[in-house]
Protein backbone atom coordinates (compact mmCIF):
# COMPACT_ATOMS: atom_id res chain seq x y z
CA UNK A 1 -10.75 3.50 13.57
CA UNK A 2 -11.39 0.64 15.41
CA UNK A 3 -8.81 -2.19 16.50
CA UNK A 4 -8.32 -5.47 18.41
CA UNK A 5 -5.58 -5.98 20.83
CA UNK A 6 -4.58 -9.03 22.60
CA UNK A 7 -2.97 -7.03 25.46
CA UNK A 8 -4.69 -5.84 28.27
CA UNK A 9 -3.71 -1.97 27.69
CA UNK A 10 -5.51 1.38 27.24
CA UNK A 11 -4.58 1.58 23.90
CA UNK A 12 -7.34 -0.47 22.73
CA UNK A 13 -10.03 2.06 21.45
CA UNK A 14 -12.80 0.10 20.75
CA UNK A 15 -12.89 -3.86 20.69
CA UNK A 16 -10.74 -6.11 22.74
CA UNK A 17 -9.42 -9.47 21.96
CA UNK A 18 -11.46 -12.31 23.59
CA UNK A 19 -8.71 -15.11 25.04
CA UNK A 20 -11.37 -17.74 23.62
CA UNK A 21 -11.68 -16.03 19.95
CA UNK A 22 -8.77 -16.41 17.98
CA UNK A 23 -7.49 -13.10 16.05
CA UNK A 24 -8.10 -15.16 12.57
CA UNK A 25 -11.68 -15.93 13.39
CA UNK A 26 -12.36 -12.39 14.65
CA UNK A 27 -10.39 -11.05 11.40
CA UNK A 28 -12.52 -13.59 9.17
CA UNK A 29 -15.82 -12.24 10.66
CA UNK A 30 -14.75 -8.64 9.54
CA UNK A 31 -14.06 -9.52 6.29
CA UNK A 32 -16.75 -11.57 5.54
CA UNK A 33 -18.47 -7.97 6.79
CA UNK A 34 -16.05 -6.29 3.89
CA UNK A 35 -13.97 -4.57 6.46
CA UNK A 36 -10.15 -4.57 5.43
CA UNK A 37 -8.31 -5.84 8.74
CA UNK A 38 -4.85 -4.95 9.06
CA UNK A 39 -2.40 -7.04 11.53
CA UNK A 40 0.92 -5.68 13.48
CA UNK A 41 3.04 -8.59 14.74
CA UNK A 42 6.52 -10.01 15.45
CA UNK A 43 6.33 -12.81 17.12
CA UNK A 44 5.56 -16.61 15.80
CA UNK A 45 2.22 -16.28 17.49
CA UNK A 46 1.58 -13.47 15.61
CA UNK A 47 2.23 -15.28 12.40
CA UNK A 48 -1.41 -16.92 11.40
CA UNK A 49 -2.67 -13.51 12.11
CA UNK A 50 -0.35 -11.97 9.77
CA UNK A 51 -1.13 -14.23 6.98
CA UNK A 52 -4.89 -14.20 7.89
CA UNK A 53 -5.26 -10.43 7.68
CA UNK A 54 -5.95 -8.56 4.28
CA UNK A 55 -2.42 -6.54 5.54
CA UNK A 56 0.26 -7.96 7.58
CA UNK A 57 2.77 -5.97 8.86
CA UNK A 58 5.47 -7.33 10.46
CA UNK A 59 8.12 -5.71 13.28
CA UNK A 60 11.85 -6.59 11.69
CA UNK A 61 13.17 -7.12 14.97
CA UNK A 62 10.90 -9.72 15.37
CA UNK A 63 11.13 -13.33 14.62
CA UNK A 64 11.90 -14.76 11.17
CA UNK A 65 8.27 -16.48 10.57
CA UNK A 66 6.46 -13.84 11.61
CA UNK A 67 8.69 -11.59 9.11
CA UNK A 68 7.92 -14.46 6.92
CA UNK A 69 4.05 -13.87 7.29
CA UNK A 70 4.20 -10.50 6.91
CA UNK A 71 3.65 -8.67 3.81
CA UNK A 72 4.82 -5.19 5.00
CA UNK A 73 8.04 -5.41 6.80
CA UNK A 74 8.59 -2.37 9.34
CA UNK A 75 12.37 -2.04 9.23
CA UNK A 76 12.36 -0.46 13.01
CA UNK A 77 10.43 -0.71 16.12
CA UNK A 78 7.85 2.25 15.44
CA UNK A 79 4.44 1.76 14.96
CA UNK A 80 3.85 4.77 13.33
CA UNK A 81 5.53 3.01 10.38
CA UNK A 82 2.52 1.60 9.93
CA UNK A 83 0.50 4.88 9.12
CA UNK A 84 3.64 6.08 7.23
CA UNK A 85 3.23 2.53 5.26
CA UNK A 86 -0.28 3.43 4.57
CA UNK A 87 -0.20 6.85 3.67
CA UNK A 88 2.72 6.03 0.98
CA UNK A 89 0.95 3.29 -0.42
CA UNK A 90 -2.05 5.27 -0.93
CA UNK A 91 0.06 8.44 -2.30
CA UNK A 92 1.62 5.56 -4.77
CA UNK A 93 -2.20 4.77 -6.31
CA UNK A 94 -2.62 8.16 -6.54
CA UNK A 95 0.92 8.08 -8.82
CA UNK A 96 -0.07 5.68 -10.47
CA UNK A 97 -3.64 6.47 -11.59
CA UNK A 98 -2.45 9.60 -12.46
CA UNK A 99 0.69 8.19 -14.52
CA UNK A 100 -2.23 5.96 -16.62
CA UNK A 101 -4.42 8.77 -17.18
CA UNK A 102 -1.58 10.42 -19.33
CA UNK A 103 -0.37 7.18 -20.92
CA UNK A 104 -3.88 6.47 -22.12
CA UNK A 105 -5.18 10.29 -22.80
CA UNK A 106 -1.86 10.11 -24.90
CA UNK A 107 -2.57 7.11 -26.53
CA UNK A 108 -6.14 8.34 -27.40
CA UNK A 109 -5.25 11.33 -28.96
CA UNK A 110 -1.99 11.17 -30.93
CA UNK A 111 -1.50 7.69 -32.30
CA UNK A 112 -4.79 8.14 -34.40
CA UNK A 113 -3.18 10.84 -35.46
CA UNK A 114 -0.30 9.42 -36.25
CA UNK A 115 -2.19 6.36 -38.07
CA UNK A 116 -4.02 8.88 -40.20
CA UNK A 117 -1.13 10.83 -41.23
CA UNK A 118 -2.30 13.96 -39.63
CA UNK A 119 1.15 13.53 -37.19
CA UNK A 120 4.65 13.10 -38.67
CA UNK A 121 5.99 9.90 -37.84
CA UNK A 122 8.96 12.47 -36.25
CA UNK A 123 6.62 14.35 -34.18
CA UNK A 124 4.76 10.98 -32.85
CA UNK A 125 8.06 9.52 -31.74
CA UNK A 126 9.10 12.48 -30.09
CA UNK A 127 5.73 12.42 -27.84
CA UNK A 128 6.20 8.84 -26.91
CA UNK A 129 9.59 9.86 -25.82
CA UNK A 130 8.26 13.09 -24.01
CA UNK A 131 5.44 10.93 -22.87
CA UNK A 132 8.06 8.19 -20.97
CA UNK A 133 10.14 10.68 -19.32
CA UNK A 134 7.04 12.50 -17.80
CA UNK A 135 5.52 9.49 -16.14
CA UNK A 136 9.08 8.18 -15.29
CA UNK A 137 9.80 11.69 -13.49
CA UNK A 138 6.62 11.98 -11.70
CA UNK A 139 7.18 8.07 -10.30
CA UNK A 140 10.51 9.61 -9.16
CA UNK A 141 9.22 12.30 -7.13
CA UNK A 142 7.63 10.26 -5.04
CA UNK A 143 11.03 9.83 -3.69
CA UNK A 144 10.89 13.55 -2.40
CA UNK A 145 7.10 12.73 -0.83
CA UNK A 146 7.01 13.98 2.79
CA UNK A 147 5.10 11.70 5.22
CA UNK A 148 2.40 13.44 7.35
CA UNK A 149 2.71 11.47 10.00
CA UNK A 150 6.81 12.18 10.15
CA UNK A 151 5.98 16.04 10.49
């Protein structure tokens, strides 16, 4: 993982921020290469940034436009938030995919067989029902999802 830092510290890994190059035009230049750039900010500096970025998240204690800006809002001052942000939203796809898969492997199978006459009309209504509360209660246990990076 590579990332740019405007500070002069020794957590920068791999590219530093030039003081000529704005963070915007370095961000545009990795997108353009179809990189997905990611910005952590709170102040109103930060705030183009934020908006530029294909991600912006934003500190809470920070100021109100760069909260503004930002399209992830980290509620306290930890920045491994951010990776707990990420890996949620990625477990959430995964929910999601996996919540359409039924619905439409459901959909495929019994309402032709309902339309045909093969299924009571009974039987069919009682699988979209059974059908609802599975996808609703697997959404819900994402509730219970432990964070790796919280361990």
């Amino acid at each position: 993982m590579k990332y740019l830092s405007g500070s002069d510290s020794s957590n920068s890994l791999a590219l530093r921020m030039v003081p000529s190059i704005p963070f915007s035009a370095r961000a545009s230049e990795l997108q353009e290469k179809g990189h997905l750039v990611g910005m952590v900010g709170d102040g109103v500096n930060d705030a183009p940034a934020l908006t530029q970025a294909d991600v912006g998240f934003a500190i809470g204690s920070g100021t109100d436009v760069a909260i503004e800006a930002g399209d992830i809002i980290l509620i306290r001052d930890d920045l491994r938030d951010v990776v707990a942000a990420i890996q949620l939203s990625k477990r959430t796809v995964k929910q999601v995919m996996q919540n359409l898969a039924w619905a439409f492997g459901y959909n495929t199978l019994l309402i032709p067989l309902a339309a045909i006459g093969k299924l009571y009309r009974v039987y069919a209504g009682v699988a979209m029902a059974l059908s609802s509360i599975s996808v609703t209660s697997w959404s819900l246990m994402l509730k219970g999802y432990v964070l790796l990076i919280k361990n």
